[in-house]
Protein backbone atom coordinates (compact mmCIF):
# COMPACT_ATOMS: atom_id res chain seq x y z
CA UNK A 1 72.41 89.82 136.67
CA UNK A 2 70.35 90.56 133.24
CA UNK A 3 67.64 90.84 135.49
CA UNK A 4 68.55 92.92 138.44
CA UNK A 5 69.60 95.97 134.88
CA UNK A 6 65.98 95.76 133.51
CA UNK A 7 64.57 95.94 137.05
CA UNK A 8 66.26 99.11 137.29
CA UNK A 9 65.97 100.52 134.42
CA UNK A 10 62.60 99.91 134.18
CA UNK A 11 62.09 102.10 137.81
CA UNK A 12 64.47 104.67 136.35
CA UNK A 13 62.56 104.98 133.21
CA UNK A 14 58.82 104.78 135.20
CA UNK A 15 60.26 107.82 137.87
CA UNK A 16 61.73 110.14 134.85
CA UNK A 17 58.46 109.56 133.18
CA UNK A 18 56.29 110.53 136.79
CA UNK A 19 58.78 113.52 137.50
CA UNK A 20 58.20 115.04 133.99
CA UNK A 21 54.29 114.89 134.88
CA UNK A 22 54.83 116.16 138.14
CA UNK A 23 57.10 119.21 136.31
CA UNK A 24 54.03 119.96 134.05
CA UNK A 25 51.43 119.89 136.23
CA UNK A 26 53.45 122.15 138.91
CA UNK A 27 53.85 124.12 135.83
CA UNK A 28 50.06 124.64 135.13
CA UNK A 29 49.39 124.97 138.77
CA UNK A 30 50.99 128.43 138.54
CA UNK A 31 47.90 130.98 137.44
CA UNK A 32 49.86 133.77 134.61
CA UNK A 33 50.17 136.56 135.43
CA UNK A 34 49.14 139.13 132.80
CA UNK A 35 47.91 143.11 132.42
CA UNK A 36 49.17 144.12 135.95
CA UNK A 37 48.75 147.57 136.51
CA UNK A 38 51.80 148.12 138.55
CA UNK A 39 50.95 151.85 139.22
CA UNK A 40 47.56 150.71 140.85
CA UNK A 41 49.35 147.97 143.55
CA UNK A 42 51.82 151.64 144.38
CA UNK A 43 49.23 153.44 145.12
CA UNK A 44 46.93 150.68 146.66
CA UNK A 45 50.37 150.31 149.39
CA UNK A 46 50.97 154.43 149.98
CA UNK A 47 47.12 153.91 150.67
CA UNK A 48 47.72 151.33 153.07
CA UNK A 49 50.61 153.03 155.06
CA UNK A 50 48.81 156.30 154.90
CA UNK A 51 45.45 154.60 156.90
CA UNK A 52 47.84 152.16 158.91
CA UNK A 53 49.70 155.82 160.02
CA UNK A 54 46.54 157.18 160.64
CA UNK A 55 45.55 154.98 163.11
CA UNK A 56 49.24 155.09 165.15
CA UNK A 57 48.17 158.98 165.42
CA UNK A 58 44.57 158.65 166.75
């Protein structure tokens, strides 16, 4: 029965180890996201919808 515990505990202890790796590199897979300009992206989208209305007109 001794055994069959250490068996276990040893996959326990070798999937908590692979799921905290997996954690930090989904972390760093993430690119930051700094200096965004968010009046730029409004006016880059009322740009948009002005040229997308323009074309339901012509």
């Amino acid at each position: 029965m001794g055994v069959t515990e250490l068996k276990r505990k040893d996959q326990k202890n070798k999937a908590r180890a692979n799921n905290k790796i997996a954690r930090i590199k989904q972390l760093l897979r993430r690119p930051d996201v700094k200096n965004v300009d968010v009046e730029a992206i409004k006016a880059s989208f009322a740009e948009k919808k002005a040229a997308a209305a323009a074309q339901k007109e012509a």
